[in-house]
C-alpha atoms as a PDB file:
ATOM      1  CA  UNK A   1      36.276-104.289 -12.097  1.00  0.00           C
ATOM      2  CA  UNK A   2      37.943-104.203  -8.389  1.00  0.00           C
ATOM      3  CA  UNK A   3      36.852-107.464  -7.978  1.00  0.00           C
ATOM      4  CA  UNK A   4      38.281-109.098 -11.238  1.00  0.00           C
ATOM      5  CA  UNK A   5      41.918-106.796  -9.901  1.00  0.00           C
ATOM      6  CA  UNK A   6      41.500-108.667  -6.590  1.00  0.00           C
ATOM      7  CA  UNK A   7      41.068-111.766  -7.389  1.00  0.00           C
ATOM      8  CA  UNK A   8      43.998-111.613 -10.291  1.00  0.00           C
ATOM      9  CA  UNK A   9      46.402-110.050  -7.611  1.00  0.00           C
ATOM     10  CA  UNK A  10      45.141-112.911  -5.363  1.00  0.00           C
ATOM     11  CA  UNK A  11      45.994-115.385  -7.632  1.00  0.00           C
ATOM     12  CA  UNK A  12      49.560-114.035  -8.091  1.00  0.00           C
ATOM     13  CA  UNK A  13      50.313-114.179  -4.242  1.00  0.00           C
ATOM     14  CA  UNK A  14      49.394-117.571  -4.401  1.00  0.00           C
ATOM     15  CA  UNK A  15      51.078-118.754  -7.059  1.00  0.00           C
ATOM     16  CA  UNK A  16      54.277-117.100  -5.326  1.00  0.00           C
ATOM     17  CA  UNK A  17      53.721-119.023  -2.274  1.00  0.00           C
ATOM     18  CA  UNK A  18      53.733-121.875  -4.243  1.00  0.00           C
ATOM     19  CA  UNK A  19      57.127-121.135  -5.636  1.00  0.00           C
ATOM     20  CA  UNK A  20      58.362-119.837  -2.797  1.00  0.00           C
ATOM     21  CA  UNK A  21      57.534-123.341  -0.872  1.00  0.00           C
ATOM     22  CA  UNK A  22      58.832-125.724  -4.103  1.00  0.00           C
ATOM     23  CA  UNK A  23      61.921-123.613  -3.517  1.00  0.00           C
ATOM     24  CA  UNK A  24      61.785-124.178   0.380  1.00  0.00           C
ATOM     25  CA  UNK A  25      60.824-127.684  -0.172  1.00  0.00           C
ATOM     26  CA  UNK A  26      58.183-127.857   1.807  1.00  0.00           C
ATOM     27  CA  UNK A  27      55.718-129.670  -0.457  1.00  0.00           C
ATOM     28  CA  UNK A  28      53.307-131.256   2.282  1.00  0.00           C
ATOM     29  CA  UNK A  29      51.555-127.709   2.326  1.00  0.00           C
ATOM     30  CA  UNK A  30      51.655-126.553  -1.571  1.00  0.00           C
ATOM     31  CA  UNK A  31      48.733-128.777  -2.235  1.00  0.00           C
ATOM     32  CA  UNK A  32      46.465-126.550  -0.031  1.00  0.00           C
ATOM     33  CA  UNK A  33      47.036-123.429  -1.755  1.00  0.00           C
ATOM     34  CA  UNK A  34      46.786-124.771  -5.256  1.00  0.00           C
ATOM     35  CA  UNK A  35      42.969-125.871  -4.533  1.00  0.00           C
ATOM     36  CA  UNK A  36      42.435-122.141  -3.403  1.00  0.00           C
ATOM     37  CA  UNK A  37      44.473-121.203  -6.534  1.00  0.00           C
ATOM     38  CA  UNK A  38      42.099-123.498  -8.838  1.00  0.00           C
ATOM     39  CA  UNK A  39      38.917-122.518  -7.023  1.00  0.00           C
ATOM     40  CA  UNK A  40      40.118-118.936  -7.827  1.00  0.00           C
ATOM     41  CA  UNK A  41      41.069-119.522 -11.669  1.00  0.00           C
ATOM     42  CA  UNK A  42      37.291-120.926 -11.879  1.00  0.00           C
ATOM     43  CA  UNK A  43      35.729-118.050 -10.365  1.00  0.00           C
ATOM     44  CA  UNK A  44      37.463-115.930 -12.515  1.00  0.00           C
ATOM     45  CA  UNK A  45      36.566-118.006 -15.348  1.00  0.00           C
ATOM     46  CA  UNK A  46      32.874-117.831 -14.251  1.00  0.00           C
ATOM     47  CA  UNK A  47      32.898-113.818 -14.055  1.00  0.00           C
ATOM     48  CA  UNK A  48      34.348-113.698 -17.045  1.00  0.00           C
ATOM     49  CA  UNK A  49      31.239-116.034 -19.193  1.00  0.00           C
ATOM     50  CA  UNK A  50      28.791-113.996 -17.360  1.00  0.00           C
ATOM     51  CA  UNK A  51      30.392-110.578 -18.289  1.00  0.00           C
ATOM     52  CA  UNK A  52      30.757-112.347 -22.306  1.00  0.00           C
ATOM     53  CA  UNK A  53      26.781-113.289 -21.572  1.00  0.00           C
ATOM     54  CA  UNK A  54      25.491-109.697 -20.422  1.00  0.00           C
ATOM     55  CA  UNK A  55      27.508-108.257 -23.422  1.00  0.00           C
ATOM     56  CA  UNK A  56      25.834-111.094 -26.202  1.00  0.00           C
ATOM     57  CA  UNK A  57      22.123-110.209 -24.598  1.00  0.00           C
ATOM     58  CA  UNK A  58      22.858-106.396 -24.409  1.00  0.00           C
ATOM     59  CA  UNK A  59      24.465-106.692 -28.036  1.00  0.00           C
ATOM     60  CA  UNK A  60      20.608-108.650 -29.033  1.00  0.00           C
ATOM     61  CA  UNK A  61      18.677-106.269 -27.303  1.00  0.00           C
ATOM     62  CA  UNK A  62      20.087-103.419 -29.528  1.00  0.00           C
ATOM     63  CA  UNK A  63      19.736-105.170 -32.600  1.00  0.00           C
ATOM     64  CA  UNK A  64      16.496-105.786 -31.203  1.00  0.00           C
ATOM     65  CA  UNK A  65      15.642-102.057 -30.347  1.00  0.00           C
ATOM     66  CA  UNK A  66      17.552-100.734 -33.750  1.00  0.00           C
ATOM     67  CA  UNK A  67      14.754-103.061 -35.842  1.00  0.00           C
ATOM     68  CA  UNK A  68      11.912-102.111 -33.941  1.00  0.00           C
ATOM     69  CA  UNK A  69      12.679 -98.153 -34.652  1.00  0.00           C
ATOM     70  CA  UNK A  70      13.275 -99.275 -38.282  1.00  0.00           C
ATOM     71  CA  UNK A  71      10.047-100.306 -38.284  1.00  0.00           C
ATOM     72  CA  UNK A  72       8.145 -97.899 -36.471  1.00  0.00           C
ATOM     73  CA  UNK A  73       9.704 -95.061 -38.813  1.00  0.00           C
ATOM     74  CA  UNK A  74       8.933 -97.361 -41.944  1.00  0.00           C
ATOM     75  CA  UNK A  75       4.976 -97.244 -40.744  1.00  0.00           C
ATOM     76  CA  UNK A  76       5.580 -93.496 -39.422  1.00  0.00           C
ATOM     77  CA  UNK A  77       6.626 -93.326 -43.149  1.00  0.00           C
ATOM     78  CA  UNK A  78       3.574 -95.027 -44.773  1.00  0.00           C
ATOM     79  CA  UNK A  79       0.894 -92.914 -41.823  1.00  0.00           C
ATOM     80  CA  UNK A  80       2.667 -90.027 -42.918  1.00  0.00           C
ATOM     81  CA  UNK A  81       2.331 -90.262 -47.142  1.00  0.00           C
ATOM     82  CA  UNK A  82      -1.243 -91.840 -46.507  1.00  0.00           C
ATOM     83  CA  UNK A  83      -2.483 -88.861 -44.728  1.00  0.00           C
ATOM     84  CA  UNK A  84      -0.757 -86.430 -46.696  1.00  0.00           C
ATOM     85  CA  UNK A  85      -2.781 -88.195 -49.960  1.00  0.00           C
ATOM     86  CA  UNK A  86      -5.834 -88.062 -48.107  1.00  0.00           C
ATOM     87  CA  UNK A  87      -5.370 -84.200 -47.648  1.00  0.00           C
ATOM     88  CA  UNK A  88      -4.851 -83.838 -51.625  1.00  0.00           C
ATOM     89  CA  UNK A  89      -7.866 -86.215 -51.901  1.00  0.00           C
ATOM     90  CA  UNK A  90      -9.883 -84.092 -49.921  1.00  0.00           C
ATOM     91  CA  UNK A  91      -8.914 -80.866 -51.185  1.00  0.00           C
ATOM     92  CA  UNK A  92      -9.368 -82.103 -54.601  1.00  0.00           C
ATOM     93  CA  UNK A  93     -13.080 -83.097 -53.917  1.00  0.00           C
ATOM     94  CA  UNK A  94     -13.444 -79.926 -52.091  1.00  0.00           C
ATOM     95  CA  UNK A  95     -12.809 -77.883 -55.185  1.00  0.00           C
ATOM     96  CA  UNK A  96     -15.101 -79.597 -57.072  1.00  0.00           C
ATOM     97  CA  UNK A  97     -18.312 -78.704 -55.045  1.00  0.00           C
END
């Protein structure tokens, strides 16, 4: 996040050199510091899609994880009542000898 506060503090001091020279009128060297302004503006632009990417694959990978334990519980489920009628099966058959 230090990086992103850099970069946007950068960006301000930039832009105020560029108003400070339109108000000097010295124009010849404005054009040098608005390409390191717009090289900046894309970086930050870049950061930002990658942090919005991490978040969508980290948002899929817990809706990922939250249906896998759904479904591991459903089978725990289903192991659970299938041995516990196998136990009454077997007791049943037990008292019958």
């Amino acid at each position: 996040m230090d990086s992103i506060n850099s970069d946007l503090d950068l960006l301000e001091n930039l832009s105020k050199k560029i108003s400070d020279l339109l108000y000097k009128n010295e124009f010849s060297k404005i054009s040098d510091i608005d390409i390191q302004r717009k090289a900046l503006i894309k970086k930050i632009k870049e950061s930002q899609l990658k942090k919005n990417n991490i978040k969508v694959r980290i948002s899929k990978l817990l809706e990922n994880n939250n249906s896998m334990v759904r479904s591991t519980e459903k089978k725990l489920y289903k192991l659970s009542k299938d041995h516990n009628d196998f136990n009454k099966r077997l007791k049943a058959y037990s008292f019958n000898k």
